[in-house]
PDB file of N, CA and C in Angstrom:
ATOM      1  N   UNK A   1       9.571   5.456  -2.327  1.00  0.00           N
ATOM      2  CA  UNK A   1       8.894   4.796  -3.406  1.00  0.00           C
ATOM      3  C   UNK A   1       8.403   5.824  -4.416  1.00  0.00           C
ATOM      4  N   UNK A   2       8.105   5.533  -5.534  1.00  0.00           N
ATOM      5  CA  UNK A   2       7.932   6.321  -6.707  1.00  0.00           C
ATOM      6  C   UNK A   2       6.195   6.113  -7.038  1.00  0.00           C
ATOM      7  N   UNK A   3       5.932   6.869  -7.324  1.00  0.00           N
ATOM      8  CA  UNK A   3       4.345   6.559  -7.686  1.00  0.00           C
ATOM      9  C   UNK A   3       4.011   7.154  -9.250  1.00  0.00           C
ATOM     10  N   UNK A   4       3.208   6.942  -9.650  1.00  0.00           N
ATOM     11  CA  UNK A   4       2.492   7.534 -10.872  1.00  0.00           C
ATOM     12  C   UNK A   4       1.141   7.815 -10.738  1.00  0.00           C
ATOM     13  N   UNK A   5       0.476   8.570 -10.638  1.00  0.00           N
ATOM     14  CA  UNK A   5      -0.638   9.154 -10.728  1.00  0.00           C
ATOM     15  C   UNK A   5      -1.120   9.935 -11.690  1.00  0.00           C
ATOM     16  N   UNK A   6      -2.666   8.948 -12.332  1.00  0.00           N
ATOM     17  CA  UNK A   6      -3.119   9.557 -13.746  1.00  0.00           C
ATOM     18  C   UNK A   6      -4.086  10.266 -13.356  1.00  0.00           C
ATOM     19  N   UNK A   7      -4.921  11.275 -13.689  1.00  0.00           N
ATOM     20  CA  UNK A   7      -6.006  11.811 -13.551  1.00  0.00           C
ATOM     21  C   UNK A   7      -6.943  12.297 -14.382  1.00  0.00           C
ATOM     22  N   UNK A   8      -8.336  12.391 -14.651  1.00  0.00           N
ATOM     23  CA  UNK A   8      -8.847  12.660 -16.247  1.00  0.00           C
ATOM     24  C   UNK A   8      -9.635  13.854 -15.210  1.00  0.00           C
ATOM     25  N   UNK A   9      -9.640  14.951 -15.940  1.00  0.00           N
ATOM     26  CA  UNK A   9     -10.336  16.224 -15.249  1.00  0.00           C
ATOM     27  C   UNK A   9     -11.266  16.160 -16.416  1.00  0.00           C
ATOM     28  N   UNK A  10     -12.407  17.162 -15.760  1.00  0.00           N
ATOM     29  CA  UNK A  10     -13.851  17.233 -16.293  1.00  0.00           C
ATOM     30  C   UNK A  10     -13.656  17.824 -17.490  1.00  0.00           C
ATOM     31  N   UNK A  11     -14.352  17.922 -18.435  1.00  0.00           N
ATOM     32  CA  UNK A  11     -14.102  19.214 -19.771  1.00  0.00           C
ATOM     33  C   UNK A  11     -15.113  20.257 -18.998  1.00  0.00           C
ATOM     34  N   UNK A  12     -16.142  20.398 -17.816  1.00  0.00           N
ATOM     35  CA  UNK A  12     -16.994  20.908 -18.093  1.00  0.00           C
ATOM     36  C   UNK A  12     -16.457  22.365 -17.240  1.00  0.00           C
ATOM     37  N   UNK A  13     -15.075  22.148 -16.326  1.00  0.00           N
ATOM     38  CA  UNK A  13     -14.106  23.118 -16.075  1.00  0.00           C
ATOM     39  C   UNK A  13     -13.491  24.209 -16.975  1.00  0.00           C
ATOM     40  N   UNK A  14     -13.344  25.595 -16.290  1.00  0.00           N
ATOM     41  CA  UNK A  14     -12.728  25.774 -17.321  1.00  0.00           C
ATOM     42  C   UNK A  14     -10.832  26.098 -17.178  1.00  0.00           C
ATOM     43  N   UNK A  15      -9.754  26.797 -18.002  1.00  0.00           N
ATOM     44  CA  UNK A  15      -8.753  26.718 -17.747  1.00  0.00           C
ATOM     45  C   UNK A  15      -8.407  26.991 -16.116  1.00  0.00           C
ATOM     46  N   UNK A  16      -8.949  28.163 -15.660  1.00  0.00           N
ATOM     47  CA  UNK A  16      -8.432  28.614 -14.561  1.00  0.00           C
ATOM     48  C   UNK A  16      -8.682  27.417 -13.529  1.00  0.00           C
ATOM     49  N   UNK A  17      -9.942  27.336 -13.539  1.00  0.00           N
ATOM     50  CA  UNK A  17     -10.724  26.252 -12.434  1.00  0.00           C
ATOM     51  C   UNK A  17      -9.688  24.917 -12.868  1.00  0.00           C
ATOM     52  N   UNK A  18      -9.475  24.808 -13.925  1.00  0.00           N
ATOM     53  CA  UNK A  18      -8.665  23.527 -14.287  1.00  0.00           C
ATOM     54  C   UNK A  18      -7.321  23.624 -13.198  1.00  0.00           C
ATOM     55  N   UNK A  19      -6.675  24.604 -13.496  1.00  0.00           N
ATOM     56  CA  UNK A  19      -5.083  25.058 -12.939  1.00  0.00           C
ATOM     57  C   UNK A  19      -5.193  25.139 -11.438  1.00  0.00           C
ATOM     58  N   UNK A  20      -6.290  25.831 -10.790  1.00  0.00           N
ATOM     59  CA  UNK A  20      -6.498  25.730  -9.126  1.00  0.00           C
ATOM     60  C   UNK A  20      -6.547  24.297  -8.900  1.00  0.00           C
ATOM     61  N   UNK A  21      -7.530  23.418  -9.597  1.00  0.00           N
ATOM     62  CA  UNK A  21      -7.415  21.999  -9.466  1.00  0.00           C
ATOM     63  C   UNK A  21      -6.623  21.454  -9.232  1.00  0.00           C
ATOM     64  N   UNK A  22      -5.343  21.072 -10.416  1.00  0.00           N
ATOM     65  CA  UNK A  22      -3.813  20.786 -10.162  1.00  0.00           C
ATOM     66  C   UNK A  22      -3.275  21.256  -9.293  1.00  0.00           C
ATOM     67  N   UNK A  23      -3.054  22.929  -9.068  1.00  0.00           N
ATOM     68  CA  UNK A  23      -2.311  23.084  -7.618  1.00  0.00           C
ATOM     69  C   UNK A  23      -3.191  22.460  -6.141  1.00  0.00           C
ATOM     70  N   UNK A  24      -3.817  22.666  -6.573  1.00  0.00           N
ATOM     71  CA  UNK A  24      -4.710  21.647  -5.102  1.00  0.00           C
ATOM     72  C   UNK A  24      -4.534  20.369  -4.703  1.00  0.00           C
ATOM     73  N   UNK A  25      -4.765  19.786  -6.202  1.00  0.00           N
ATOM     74  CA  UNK A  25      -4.104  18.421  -5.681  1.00  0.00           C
ATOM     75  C   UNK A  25      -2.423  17.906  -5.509  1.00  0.00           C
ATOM     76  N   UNK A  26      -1.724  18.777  -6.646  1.00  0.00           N
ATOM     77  CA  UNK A  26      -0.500  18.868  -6.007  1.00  0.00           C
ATOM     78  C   UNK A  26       0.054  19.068  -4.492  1.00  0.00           C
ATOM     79  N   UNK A  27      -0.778  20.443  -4.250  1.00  0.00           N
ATOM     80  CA  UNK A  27      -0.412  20.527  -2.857  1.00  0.00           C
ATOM     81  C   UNK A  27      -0.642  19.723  -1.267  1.00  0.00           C
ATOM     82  N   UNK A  28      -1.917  19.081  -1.666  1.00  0.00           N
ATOM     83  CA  UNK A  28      -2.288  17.857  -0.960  1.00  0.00           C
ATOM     84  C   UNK A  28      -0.872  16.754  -0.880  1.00  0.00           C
ATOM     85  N   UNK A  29      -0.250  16.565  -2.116  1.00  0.00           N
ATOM     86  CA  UNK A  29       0.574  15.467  -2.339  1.00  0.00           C
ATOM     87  C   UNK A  29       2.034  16.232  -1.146  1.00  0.00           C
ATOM     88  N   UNK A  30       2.118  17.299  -1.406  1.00  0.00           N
ATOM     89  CA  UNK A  30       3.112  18.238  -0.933  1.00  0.00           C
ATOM     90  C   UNK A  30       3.053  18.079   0.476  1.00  0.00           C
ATOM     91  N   UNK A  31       2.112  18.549   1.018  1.00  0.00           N
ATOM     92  CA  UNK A  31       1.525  18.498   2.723  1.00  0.00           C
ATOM     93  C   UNK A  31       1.640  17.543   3.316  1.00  0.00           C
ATOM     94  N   UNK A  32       1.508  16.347   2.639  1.00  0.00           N
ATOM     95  CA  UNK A  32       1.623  15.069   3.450  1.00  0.00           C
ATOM     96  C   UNK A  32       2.692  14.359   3.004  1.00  0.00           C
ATOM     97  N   UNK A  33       4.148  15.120   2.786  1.00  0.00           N
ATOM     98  CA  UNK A  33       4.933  14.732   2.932  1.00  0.00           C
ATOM     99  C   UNK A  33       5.699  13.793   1.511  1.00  0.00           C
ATOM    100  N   UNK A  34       5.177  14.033   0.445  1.00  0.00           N
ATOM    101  CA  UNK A  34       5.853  13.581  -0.681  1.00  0.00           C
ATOM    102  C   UNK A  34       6.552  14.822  -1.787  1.00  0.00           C
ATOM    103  N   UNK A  35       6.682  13.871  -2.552  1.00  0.00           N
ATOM    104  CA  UNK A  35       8.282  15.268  -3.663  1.00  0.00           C
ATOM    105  C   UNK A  35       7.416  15.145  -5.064  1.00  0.00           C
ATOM    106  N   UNK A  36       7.073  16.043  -5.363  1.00  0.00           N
ATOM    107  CA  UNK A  36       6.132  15.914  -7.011  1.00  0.00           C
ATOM    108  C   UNK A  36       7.687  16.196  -8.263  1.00  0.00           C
ATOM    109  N   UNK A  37       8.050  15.202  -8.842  1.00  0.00           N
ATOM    110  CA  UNK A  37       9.237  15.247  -9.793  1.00  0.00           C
ATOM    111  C   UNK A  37       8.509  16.004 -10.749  1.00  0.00           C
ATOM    112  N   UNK A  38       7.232  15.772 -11.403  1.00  0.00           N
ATOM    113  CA  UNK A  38       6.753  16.522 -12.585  1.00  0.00           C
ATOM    114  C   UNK A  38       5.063  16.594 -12.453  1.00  0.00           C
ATOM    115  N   UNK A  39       4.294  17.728 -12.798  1.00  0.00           N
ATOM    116  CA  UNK A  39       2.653  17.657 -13.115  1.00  0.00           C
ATOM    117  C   UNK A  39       2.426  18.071 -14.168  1.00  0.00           C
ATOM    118  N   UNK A  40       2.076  17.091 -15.377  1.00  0.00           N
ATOM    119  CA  UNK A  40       1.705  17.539 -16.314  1.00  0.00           C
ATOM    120  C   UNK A  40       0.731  17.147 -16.886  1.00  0.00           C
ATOM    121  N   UNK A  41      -0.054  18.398 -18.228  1.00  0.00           N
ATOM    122  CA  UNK A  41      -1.143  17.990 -18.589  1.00  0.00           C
ATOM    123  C   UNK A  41      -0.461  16.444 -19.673  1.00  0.00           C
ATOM    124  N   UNK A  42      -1.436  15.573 -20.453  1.00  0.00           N
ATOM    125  CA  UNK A  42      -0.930  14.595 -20.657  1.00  0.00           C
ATOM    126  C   UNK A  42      -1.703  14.988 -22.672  1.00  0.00           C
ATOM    127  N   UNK A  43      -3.134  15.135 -22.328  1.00  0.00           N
ATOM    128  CA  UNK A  43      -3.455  15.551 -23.568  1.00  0.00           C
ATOM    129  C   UNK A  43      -4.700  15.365 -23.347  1.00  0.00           C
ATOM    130  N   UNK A  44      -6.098  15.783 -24.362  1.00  0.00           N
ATOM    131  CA  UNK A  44      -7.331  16.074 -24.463  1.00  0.00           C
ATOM    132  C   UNK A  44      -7.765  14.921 -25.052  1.00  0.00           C
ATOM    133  N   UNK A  45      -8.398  14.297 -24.123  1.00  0.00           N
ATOM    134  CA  UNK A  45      -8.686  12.754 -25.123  1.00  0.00           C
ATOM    135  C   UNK A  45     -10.104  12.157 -25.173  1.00  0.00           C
ATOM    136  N   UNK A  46     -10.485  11.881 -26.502  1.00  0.00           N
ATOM    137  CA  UNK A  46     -11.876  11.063 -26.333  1.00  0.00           C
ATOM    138  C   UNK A  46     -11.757   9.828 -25.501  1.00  0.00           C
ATOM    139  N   UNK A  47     -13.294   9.249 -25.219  1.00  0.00           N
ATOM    140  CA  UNK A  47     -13.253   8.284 -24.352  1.00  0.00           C
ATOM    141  C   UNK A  47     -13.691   6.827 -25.305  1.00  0.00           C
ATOM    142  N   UNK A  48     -13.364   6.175 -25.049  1.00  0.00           N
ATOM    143  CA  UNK A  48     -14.534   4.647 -25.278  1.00  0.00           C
ATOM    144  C   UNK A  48     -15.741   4.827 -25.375  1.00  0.00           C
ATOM    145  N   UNK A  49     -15.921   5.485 -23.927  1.00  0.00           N
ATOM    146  CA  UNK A  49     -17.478   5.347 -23.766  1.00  0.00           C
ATOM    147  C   UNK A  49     -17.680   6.438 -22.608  1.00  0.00           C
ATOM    148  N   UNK A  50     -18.925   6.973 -22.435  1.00  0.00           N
ATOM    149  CA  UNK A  50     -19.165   7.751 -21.574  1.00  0.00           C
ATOM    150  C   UNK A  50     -18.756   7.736 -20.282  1.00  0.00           C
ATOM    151  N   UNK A  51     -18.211   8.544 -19.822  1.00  0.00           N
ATOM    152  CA  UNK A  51     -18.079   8.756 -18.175  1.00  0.00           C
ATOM    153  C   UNK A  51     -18.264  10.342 -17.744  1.00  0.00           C
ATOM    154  N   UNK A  52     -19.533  10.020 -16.447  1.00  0.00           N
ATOM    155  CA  UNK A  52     -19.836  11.199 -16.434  1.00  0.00           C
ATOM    156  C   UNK A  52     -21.064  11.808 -16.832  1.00  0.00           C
ATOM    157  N   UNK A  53     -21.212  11.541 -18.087  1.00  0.00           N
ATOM    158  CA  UNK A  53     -21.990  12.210 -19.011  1.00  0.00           C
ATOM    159  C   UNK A  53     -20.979  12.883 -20.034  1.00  0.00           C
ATOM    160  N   UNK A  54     -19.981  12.544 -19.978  1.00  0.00           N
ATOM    161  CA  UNK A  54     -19.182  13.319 -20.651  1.00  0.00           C
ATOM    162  C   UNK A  54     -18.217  12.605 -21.752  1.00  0.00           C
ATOM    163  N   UNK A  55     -17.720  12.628 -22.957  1.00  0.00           N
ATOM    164  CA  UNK A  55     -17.245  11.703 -23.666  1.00  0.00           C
ATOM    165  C   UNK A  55     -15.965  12.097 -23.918  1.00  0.00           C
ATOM    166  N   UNK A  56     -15.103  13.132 -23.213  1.00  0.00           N
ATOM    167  CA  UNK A  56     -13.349  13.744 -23.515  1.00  0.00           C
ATOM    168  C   UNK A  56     -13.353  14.051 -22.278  1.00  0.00           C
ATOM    169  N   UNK A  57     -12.084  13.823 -21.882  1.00  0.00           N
ATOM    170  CA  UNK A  57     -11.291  15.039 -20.555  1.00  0.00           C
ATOM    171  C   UNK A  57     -10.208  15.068 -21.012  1.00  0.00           C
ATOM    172  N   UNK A  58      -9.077  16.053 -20.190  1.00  0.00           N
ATOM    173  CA  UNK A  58      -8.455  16.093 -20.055  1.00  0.00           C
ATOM    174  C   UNK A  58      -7.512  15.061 -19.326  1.00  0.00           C
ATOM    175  N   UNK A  59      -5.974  14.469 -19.287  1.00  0.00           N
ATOM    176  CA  UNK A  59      -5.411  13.269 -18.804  1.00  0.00           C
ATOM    177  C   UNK A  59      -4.414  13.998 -18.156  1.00  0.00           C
ATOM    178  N   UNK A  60      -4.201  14.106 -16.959  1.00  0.00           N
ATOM    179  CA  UNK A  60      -2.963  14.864 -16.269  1.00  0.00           C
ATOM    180  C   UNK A  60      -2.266  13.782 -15.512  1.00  0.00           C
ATOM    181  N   UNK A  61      -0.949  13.741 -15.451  1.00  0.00           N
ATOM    182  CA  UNK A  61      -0.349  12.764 -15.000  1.00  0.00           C
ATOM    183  C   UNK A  61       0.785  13.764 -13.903  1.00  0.00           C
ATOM    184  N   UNK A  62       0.806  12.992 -12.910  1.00  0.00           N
ATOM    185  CA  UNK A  62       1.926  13.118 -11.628  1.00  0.00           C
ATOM    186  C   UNK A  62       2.821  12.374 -11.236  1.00  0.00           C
ATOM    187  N   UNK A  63       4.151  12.638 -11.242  1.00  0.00           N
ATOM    188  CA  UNK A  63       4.795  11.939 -10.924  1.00  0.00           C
ATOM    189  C   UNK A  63       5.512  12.294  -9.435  1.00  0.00           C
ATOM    190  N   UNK A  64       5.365  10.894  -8.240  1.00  0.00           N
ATOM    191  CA  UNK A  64       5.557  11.191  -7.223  1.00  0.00           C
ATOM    192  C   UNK A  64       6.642  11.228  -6.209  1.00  0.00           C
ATOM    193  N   UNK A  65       7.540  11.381  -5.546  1.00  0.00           N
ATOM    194  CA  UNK A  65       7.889  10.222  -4.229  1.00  0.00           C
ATOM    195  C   UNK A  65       7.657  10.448  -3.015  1.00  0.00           C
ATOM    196  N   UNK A  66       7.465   9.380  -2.170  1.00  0.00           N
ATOM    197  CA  UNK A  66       6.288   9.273  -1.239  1.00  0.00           C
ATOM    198  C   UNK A  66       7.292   8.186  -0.406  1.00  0.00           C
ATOM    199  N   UNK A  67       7.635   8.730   0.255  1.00  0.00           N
ATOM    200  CA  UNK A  67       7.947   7.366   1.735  1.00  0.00           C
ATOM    201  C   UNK A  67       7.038   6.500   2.303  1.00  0.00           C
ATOM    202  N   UNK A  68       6.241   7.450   2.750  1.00  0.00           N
ATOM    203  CA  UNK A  68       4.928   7.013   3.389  1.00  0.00           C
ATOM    204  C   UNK A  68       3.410   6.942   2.407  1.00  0.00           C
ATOM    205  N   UNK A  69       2.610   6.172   2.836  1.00  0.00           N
ATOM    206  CA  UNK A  69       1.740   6.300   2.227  1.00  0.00           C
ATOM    207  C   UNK A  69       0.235   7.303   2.080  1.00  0.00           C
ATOM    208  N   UNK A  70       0.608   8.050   3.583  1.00  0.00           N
ATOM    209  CA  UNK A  70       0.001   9.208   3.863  1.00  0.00           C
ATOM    210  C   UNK A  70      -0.764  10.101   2.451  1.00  0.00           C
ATOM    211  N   UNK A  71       0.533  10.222   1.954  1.00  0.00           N
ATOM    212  CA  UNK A  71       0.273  11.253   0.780  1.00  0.00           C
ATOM    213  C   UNK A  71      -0.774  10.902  -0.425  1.00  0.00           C
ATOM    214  N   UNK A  72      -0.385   9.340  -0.921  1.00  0.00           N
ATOM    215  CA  UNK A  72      -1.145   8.750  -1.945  1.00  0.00           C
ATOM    216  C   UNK A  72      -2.194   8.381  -0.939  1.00  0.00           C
ATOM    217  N   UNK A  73      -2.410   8.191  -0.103  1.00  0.00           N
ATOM    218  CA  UNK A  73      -3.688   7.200   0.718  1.00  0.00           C
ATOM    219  C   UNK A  73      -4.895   8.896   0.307  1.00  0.00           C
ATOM    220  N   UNK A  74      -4.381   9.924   0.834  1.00  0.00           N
ATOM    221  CA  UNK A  74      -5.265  11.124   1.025  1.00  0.00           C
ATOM    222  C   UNK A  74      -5.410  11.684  -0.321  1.00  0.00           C
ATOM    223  N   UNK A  75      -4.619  11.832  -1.482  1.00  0.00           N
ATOM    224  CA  UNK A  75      -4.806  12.024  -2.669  1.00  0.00           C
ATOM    225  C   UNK A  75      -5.886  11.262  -3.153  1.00  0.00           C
ATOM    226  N   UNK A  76      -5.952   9.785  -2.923  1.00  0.00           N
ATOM    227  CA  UNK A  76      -7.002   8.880  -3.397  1.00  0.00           C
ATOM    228  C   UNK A  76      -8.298   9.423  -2.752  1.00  0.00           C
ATOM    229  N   UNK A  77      -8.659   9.538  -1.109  1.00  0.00           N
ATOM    230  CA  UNK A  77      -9.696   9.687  -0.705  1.00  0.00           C
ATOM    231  C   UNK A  77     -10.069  11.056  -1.276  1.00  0.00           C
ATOM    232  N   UNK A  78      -9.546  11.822  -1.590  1.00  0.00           N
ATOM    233  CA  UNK A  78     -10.235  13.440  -2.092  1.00  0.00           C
ATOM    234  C   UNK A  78     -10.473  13.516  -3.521  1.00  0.00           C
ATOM    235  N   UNK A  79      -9.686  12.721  -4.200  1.00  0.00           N
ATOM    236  CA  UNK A  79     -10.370  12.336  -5.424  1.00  0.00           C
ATOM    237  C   UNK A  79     -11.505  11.675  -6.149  1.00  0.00           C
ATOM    238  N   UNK A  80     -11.995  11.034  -4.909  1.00  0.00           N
ATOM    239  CA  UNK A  80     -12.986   9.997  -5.182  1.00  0.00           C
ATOM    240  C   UNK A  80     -14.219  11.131  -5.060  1.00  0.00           C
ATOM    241  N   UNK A  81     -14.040  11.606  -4.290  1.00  0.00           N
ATOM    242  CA  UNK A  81     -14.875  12.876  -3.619  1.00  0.00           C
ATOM    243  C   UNK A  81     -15.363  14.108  -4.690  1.00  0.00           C
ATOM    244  N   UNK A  82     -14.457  14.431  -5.582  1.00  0.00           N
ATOM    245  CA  UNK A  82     -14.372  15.073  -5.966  1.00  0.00           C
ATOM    246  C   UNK A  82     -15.062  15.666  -7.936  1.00  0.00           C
ATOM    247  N   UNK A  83     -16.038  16.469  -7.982  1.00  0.00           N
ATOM    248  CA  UNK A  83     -16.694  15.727  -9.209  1.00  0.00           C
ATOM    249  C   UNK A  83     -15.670  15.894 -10.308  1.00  0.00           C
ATOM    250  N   UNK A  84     -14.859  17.279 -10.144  1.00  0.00           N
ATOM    251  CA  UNK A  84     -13.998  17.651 -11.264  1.00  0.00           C
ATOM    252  C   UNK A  84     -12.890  16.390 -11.635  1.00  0.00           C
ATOM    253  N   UNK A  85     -12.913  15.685 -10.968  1.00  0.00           N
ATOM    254  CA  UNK A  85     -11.932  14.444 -11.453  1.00  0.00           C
ATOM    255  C   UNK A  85     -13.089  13.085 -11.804  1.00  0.00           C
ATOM    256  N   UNK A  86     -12.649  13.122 -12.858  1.00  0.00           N
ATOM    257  CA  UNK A  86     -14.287  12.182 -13.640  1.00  0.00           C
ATOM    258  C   UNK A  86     -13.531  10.807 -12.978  1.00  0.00           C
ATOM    259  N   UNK A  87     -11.400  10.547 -13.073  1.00  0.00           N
ATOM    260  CA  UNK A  87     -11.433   8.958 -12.979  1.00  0.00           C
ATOM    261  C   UNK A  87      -9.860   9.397 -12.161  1.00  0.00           C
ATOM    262  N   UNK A  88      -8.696   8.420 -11.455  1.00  0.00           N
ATOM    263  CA  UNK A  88      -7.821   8.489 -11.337  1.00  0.00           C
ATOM    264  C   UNK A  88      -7.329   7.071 -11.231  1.00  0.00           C
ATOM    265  N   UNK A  89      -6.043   7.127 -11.448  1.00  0.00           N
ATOM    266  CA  UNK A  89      -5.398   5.778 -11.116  1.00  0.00           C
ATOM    267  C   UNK A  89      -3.799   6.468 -10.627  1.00  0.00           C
ATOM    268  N   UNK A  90      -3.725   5.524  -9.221  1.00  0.00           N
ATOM    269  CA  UNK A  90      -2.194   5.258  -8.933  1.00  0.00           C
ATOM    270  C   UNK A  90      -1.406   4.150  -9.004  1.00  0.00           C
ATOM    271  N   UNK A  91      -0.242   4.216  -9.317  1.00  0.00           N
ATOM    272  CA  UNK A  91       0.754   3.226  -9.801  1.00  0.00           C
ATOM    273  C   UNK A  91       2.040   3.221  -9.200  1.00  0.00           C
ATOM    274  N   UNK A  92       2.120   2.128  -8.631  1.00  0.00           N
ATOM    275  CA  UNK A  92       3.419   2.242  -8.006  1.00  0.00           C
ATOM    276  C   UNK A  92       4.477   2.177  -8.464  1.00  0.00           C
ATOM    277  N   UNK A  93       5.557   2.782  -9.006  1.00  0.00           N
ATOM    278  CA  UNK A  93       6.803   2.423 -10.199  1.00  0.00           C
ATOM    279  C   UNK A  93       8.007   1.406  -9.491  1.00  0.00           C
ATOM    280  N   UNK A  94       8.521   0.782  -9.994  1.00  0.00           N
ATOM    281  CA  UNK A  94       9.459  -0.027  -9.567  1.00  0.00           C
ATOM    282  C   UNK A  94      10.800   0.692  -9.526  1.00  0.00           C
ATOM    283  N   UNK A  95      11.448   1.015  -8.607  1.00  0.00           N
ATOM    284  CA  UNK A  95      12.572   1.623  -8.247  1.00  0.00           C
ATOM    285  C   UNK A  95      13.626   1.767  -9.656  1.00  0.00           C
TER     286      UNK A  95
END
């Protein structure tokens, strides 16, 4: 199965701390057994409305495949966890 995964990182990071971030969570996706086709930043974007305390992040998007759900199930729980990721969403793509 194919997944999509959005992610808005903090502004209050900076580049480096940003880039360990991504490989971290990439590699999470990696470990438990899924294929990352692409990680990219997406762009620097204002918000609606506050989240955070914060009114821009950054939008990084992942694209996945995942047999199992191992990979996205544990990506979700460490994200939630996590302050440097202000929001995420996964999406399941249709074959």
């Amino acid at each position: 199965m194919t997944y999509e995964i959005t992610y808005i990182i903090s502004p209050a990071i900076d580049e480096a701390a940003k880039a360990t971030l991504v490989d971290r969570f990439d590699s999470i996706l990696k470990d438990n057994g899924a294929e990352i086709v692409n990680s990219k930043d997406w762009s620097k974007r204002r918000f609606a409305y506050e989240i955070g305390g914060f009114t821009e992040g950054t939008y990084h998007i992942v694209n996945v495949k995942a047999d199992g759900a191992v990979a996205i199930d544990e990506f979700d729980r460490l994200a939630k966890i996590n302050d440097a990721i202000l929001r995420h969403m996964i999406v399941k793509r249709e074959a």
